[in-house]
N, C-alpha and C. Protein backbone atom coordinates (compact mmCIF):
# COMPACT_ATOMS: atom_id res chain seq x y z
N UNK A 1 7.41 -121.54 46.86
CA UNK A 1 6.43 -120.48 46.69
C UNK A 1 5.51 -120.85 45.54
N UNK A 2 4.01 -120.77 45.56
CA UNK A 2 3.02 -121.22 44.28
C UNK A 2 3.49 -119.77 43.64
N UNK A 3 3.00 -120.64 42.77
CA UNK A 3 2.96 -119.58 40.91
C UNK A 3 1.49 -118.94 40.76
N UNK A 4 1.74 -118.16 40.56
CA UNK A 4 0.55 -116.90 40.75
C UNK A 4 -0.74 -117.37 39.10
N UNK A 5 -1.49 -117.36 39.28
CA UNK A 5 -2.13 -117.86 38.53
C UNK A 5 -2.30 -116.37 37.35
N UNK A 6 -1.86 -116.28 35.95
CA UNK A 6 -1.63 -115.39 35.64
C UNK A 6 -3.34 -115.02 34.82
N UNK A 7 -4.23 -115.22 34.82
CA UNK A 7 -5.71 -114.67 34.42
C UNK A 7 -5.69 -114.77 35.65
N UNK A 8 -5.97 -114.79 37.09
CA UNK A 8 -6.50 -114.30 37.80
C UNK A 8 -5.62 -112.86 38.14
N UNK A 9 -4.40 -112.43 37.86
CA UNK A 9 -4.10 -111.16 38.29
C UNK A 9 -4.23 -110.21 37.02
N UNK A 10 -4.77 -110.77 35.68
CA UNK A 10 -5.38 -110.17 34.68
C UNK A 10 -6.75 -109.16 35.52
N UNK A 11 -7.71 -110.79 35.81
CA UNK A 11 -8.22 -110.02 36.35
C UNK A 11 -8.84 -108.95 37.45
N UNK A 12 -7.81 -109.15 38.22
CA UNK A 12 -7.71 -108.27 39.18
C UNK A 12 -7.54 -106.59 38.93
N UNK A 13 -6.71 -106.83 37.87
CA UNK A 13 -6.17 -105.78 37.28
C UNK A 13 -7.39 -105.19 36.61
N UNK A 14 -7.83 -105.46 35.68
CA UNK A 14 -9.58 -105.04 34.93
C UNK A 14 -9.88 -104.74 36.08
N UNK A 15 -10.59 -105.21 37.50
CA UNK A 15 -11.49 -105.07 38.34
C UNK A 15 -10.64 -103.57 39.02
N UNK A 16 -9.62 -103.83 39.35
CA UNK A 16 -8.79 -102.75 40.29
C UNK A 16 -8.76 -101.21 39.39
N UNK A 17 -8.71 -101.25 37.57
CA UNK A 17 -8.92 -100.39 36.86
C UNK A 17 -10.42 -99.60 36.56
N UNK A 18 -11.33 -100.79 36.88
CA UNK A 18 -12.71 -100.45 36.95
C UNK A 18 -13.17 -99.74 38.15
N UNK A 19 -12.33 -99.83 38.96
CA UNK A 19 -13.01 -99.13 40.30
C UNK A 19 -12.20 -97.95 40.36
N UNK A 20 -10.62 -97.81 39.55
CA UNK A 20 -10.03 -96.57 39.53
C UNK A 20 -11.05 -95.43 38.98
N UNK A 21 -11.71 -96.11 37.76
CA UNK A 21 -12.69 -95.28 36.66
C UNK A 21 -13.76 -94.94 37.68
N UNK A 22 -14.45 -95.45 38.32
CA UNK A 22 -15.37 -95.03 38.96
C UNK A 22 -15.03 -94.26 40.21
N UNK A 23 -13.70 -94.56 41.35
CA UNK A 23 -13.41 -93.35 42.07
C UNK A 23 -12.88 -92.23 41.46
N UNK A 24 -12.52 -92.07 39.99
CA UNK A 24 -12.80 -90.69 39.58
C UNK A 24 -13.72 -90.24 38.79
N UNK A 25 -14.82 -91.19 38.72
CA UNK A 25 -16.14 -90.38 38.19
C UNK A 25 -16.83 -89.58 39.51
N UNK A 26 -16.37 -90.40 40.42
CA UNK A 26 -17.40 -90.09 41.98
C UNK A 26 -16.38 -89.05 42.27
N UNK A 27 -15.66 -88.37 42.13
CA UNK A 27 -14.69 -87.17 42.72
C UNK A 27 -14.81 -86.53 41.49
N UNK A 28 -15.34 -86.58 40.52
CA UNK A 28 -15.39 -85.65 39.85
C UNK A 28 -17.30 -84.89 39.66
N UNK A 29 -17.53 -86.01 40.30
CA UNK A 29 -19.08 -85.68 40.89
C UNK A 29 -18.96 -84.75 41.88
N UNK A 30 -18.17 -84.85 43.09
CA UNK A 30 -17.80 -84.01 44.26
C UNK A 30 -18.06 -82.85 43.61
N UNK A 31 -16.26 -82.17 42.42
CA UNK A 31 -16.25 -81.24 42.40
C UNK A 31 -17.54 -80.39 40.99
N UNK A 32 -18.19 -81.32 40.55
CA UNK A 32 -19.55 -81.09 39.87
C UNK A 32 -20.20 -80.42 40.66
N UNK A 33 -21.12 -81.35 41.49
CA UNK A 33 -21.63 -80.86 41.81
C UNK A 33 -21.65 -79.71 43.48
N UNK A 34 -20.24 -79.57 43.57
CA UNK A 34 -20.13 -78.09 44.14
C UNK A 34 -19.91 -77.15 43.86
N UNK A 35 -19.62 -76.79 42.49
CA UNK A 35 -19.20 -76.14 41.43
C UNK A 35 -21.37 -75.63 41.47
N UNK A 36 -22.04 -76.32 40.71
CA UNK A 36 -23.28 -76.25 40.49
C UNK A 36 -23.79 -75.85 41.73
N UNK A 37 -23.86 -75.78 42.71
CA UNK A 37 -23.94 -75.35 44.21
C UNK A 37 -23.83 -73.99 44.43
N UNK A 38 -22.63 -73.64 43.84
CA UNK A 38 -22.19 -72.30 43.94
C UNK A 38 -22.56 -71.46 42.98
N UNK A 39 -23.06 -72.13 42.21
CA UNK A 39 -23.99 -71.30 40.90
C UNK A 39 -25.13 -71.27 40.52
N UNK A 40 -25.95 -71.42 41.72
CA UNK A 40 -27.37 -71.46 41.54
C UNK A 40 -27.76 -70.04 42.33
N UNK A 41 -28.38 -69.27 41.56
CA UNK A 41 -29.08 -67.91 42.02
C UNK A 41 -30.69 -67.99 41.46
N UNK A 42 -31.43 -67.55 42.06
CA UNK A 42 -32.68 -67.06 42.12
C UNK A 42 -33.45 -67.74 43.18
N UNK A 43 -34.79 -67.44 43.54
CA UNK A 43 -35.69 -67.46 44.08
C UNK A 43 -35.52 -69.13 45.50
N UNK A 44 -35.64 -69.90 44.03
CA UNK A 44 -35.64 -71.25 44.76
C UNK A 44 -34.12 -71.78 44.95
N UNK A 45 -33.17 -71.32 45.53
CA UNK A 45 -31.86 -71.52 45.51
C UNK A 45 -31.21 -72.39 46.62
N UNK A 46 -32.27 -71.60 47.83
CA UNK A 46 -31.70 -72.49 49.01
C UNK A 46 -31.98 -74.34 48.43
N UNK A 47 -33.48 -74.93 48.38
CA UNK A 47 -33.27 -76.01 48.30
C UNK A 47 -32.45 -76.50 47.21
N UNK A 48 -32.65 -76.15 46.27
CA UNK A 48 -31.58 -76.75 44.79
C UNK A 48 -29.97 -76.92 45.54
N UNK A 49 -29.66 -75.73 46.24
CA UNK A 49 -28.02 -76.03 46.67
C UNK A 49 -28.14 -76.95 47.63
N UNK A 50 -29.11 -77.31 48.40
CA UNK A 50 -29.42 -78.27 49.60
C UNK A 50 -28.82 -79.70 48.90
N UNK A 51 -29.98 -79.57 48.04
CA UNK A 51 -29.99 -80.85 46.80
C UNK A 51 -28.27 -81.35 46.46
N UNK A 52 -27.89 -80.24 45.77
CA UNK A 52 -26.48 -80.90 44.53
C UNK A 52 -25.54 -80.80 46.34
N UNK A 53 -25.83 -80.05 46.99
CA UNK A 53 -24.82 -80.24 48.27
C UNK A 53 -24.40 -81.60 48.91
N UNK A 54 -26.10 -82.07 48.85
CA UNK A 54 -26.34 -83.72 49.18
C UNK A 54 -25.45 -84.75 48.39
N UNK A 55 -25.69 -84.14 47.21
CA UNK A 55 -25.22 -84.97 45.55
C UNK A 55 -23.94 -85.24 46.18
N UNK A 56 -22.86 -84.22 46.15
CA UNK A 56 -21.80 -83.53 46.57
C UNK A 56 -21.18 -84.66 47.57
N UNK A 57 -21.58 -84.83 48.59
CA UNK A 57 -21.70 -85.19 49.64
C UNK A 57 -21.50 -86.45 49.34
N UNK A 58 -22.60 -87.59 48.99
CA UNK A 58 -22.85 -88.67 48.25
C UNK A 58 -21.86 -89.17 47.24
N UNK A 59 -21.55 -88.04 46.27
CA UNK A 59 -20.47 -88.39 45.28
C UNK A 59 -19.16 -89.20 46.20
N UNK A 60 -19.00 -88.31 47.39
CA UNK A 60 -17.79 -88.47 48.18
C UNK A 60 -17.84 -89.95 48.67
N UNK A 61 -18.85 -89.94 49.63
CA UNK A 61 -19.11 -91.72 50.11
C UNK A 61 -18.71 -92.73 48.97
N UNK A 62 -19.09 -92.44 47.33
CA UNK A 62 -19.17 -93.48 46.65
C UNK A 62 -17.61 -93.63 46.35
N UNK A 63 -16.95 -92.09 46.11
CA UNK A 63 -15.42 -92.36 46.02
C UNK A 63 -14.93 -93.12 47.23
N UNK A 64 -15.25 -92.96 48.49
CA UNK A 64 -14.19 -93.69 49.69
C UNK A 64 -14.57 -94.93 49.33
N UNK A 65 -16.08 -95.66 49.28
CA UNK A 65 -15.92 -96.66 49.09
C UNK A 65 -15.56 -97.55 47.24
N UNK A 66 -14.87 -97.17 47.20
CA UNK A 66 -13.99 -97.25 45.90
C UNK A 66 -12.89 -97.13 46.07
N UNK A 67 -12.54 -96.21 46.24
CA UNK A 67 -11.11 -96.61 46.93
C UNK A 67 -11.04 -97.50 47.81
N UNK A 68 -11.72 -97.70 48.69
CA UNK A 68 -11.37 -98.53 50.22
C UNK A 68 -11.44 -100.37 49.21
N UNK A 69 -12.14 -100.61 48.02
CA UNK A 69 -12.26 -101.44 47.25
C UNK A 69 -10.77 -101.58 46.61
N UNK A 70 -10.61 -100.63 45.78
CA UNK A 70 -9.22 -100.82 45.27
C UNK A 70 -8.25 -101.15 46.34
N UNK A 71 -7.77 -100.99 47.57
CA UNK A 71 -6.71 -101.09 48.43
C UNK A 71 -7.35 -102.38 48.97
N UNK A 72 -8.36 -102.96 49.09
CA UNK A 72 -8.65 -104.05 49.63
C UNK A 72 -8.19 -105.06 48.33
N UNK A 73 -8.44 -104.71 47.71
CA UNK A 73 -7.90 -105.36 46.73
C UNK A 73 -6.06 -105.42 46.52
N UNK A 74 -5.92 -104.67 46.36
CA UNK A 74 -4.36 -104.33 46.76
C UNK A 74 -3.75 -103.67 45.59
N UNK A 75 -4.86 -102.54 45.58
CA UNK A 75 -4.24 -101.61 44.15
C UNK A 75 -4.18 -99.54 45.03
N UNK A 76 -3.67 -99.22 44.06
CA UNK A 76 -3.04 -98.16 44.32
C UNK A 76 -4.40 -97.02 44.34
N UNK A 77 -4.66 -96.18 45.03
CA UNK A 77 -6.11 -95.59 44.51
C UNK A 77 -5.75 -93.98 43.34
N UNK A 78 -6.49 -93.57 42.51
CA UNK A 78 -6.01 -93.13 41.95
C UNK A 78 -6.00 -91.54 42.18
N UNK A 79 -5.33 -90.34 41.44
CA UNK A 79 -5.11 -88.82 41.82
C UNK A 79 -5.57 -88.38 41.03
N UNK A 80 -6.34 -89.06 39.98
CA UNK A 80 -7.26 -88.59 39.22
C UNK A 80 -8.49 -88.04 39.14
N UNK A 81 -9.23 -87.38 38.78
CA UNK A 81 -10.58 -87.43 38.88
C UNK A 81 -11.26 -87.14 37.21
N UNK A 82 -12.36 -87.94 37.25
CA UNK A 82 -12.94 -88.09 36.04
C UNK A 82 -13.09 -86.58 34.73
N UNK A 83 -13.65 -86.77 33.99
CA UNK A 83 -14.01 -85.30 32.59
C UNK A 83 -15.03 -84.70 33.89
N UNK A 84 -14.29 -83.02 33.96
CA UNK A 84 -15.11 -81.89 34.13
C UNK A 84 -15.39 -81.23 33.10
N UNK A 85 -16.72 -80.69 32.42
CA UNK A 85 -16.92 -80.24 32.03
C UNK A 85 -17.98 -78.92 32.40
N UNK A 86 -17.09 -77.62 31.66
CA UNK A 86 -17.73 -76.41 32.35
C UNK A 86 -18.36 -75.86 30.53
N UNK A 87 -19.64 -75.66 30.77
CA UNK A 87 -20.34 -75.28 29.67
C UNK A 87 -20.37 -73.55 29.87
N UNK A 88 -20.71 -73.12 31.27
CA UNK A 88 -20.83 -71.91 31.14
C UNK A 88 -22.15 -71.50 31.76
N UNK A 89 -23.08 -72.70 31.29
CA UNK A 89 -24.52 -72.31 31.61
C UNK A 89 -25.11 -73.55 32.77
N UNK A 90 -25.93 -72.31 33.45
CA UNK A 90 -25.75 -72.35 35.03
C UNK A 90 -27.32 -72.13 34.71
N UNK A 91 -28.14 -72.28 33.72
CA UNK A 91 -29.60 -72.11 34.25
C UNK A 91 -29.97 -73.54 35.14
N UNK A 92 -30.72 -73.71 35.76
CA UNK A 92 -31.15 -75.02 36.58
C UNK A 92 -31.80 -75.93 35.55
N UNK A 93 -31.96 -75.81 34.82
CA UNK A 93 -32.40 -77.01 33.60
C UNK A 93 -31.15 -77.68 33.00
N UNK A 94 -29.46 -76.85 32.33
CA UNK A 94 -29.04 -77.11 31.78
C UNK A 94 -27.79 -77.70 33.09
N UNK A 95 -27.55 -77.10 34.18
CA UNK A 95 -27.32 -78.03 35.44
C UNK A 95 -28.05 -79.45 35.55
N UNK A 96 -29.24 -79.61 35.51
CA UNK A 96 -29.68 -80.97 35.49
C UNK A 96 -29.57 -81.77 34.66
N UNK A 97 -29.46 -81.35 33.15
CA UNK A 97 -29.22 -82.09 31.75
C UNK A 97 -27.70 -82.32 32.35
N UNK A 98 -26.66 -81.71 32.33
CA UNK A 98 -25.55 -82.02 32.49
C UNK A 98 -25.24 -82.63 33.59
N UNK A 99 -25.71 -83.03 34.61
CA UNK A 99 -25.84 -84.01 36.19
C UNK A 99 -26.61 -84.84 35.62
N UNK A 100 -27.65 -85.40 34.44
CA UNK A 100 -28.38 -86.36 34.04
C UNK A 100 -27.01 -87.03 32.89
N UNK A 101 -26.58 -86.56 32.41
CA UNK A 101 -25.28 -87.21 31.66
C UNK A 101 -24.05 -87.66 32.49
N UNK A 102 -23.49 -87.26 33.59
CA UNK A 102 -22.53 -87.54 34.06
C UNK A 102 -22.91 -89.00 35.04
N UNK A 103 -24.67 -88.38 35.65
CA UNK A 103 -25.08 -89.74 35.90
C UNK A 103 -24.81 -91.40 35.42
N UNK A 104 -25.65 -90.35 33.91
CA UNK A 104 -25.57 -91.97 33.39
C UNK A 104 -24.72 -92.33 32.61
N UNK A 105 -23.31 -91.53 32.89
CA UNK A 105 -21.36 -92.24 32.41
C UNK A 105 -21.20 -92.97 33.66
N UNK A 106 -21.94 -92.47 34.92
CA UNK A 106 -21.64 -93.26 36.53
C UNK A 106 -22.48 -94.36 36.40
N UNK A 107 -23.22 -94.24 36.06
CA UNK A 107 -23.97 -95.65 35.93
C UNK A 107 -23.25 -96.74 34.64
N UNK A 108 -23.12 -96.42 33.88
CA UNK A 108 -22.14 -97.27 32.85
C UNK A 108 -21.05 -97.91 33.56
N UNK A 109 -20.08 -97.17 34.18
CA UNK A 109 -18.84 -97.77 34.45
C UNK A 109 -19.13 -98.28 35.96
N UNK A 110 -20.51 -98.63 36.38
CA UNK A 110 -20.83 -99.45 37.46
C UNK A 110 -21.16 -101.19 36.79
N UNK A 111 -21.74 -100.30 35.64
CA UNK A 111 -22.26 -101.84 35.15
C UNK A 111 -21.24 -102.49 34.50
N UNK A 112 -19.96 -101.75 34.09
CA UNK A 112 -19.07 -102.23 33.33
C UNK A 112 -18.74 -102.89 34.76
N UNK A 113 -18.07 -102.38 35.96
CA UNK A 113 -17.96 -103.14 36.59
C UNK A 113 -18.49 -104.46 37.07
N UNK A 114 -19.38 -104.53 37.15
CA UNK A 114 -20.77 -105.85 37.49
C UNK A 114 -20.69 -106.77 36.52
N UNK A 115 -20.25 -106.69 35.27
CA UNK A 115 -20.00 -107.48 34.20
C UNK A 115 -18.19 -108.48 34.33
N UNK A 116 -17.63 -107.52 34.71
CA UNK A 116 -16.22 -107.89 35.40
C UNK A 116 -16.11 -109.08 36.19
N UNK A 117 -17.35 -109.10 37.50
CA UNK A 117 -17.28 -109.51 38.99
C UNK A 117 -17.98 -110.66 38.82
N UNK A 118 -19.29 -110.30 37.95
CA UNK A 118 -20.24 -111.32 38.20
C UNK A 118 -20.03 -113.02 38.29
N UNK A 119 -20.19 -113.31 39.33
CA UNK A 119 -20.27 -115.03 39.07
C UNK A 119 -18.79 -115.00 39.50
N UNK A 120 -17.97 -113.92 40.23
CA UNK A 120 -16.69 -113.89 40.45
C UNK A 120 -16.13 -113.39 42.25
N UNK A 121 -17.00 -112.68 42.24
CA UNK A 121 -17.06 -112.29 43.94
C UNK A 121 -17.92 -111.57 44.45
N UNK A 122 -18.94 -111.91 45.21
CA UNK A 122 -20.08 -111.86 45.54
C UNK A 122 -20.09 -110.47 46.27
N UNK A 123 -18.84 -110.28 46.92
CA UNK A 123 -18.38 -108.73 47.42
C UNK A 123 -18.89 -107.65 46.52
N UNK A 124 -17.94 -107.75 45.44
CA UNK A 124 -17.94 -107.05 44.42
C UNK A 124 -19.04 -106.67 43.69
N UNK A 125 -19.92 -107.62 43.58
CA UNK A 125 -21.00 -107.97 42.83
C UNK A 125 -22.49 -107.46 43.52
N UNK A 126 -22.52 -107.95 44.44
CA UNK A 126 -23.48 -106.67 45.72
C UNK A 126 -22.96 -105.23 45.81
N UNK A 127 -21.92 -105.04 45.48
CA UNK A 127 -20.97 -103.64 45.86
C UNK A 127 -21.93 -102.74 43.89
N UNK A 128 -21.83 -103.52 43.31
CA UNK A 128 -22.12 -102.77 41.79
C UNK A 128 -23.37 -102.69 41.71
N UNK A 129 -24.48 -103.67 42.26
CA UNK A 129 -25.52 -103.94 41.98
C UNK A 129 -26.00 -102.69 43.18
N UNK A 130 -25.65 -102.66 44.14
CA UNK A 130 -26.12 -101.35 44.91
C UNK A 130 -25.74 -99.67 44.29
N UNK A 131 -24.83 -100.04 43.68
CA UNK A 131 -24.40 -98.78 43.11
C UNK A 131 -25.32 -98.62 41.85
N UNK A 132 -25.31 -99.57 41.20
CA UNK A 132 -26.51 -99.31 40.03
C UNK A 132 -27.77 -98.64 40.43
N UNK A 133 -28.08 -99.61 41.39
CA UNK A 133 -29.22 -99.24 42.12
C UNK A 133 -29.45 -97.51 42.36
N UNK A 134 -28.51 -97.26 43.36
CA UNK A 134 -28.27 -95.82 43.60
C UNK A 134 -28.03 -94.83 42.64
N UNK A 135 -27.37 -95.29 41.31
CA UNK A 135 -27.14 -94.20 40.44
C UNK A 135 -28.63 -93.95 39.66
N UNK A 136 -29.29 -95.60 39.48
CA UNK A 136 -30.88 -95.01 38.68
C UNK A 136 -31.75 -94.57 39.11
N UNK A 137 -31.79 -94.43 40.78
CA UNK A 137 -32.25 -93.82 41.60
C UNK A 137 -31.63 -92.20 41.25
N UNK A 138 -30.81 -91.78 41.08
CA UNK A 138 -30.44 -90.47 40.88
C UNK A 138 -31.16 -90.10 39.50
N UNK A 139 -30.51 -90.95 38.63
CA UNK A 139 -31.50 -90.57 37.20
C UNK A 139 -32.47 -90.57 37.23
N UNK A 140 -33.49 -91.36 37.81
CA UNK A 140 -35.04 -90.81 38.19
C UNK A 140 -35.29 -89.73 39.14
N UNK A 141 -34.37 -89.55 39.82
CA UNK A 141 -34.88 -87.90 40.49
C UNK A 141 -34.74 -86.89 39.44
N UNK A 142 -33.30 -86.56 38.94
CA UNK A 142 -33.09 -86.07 38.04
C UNK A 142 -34.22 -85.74 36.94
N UNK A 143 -34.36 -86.78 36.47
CA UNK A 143 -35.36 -87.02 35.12
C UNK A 143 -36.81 -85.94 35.67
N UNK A 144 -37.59 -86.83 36.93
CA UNK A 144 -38.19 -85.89 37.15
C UNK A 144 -38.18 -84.66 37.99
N UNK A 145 -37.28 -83.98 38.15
CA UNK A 145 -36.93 -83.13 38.06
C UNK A 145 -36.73 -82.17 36.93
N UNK A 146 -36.40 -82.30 35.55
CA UNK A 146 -36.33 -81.64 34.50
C UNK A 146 -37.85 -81.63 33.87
N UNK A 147 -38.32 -83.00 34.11
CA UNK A 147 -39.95 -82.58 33.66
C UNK A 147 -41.05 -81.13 34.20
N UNK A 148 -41.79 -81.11 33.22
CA UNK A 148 -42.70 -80.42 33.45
C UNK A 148 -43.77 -80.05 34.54
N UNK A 149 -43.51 -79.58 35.40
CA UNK A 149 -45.07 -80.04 36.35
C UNK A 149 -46.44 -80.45 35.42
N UNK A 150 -46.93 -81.84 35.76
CA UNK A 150 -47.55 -82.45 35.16
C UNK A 150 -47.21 -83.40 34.27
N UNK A 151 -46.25 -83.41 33.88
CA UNK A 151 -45.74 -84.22 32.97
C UNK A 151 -45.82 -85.86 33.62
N UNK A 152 -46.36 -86.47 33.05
CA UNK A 152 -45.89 -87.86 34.00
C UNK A 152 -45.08 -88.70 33.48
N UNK A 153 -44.59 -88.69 31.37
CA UNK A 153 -43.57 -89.54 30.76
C UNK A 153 -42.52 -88.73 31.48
N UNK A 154 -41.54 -90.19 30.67
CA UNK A 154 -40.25 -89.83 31.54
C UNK A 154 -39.40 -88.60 30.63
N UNK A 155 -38.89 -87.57 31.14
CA UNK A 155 -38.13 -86.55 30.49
C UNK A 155 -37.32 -86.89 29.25
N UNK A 156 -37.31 -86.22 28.17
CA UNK A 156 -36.56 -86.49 26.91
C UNK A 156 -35.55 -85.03 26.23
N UNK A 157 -34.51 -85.19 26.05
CA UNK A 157 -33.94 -84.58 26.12
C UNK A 157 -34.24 -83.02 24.60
């Protein structure tokens, strides 16, 4: 029987822990943003819940395929899900500030991943670089979204 090469199941392990972190940022996106869904009242309500419903929705895809990563890999997927945080306040500005932060902790522990992979498995490495992709795509909706009508810099907190 060969001898297991012991830095490569190091790093397997980093990679298999990096994708644990991110299928519970993306399930904790789920229950974010359905939580925020259910707490949007006034005027313009239908589309905003349309919106974080989508989010919602999306969060989910990014967890299966994260998990379906970890077990391809041959790790355990995790029963965790990432920091919820409930502030209390449900105006649609301070919903988007707080979906613009959780964003960009989802975008971090994508790139932490991509730093892991790179130059290591091309799978993996298209798998982060699309996810980056997709999460700064969220932070620019986001972003403008909290701006001003008219505003054309990018939103500042």
């Amino acid at each position: 029987m060969a001898k297991k090469d012991k830095s490569t199941d190091e790093g397997s392990s980093a990679i298999i822990d990096a994708l644990k972190t991110i299928l519970e940022m993306e399930l904790a996106g789920v229950v974010r943003y359905t939580h925020y869904a259910l707490m949007v009242y006034g005027y313009n309500r239908i589309p905003i819940v349309s919106w974080l419903r989508g989010q919602a929705t999306e969060s989910l895809d990014h967890a299966n395929k994260a998990g379906e990563l970890i077990t391809h890999l041959g790790g355990h997927p995790s029963l965790a899900i990432g920091p919820l945080l409930e502030t209390h306040n449900h105006d649609i500005g301070d919903i988007l500030r707080e979906s613009l932060a959780h964003e960009s902790a989802s975008l971090q522990c994508y790139r932490n991943l991509l730093k892991l992979v790179e130059g290591e498995s091309v799978m993996l490495e298209e798998y982060a670089r699309e996810m980056i992709y997709a999460e700064e795509l969220h932070i620019g909706e986001v972003d403008k979204m909290l701006r001003k009508p008219g505003d054309v810099a990018a939103f500042h907190k």
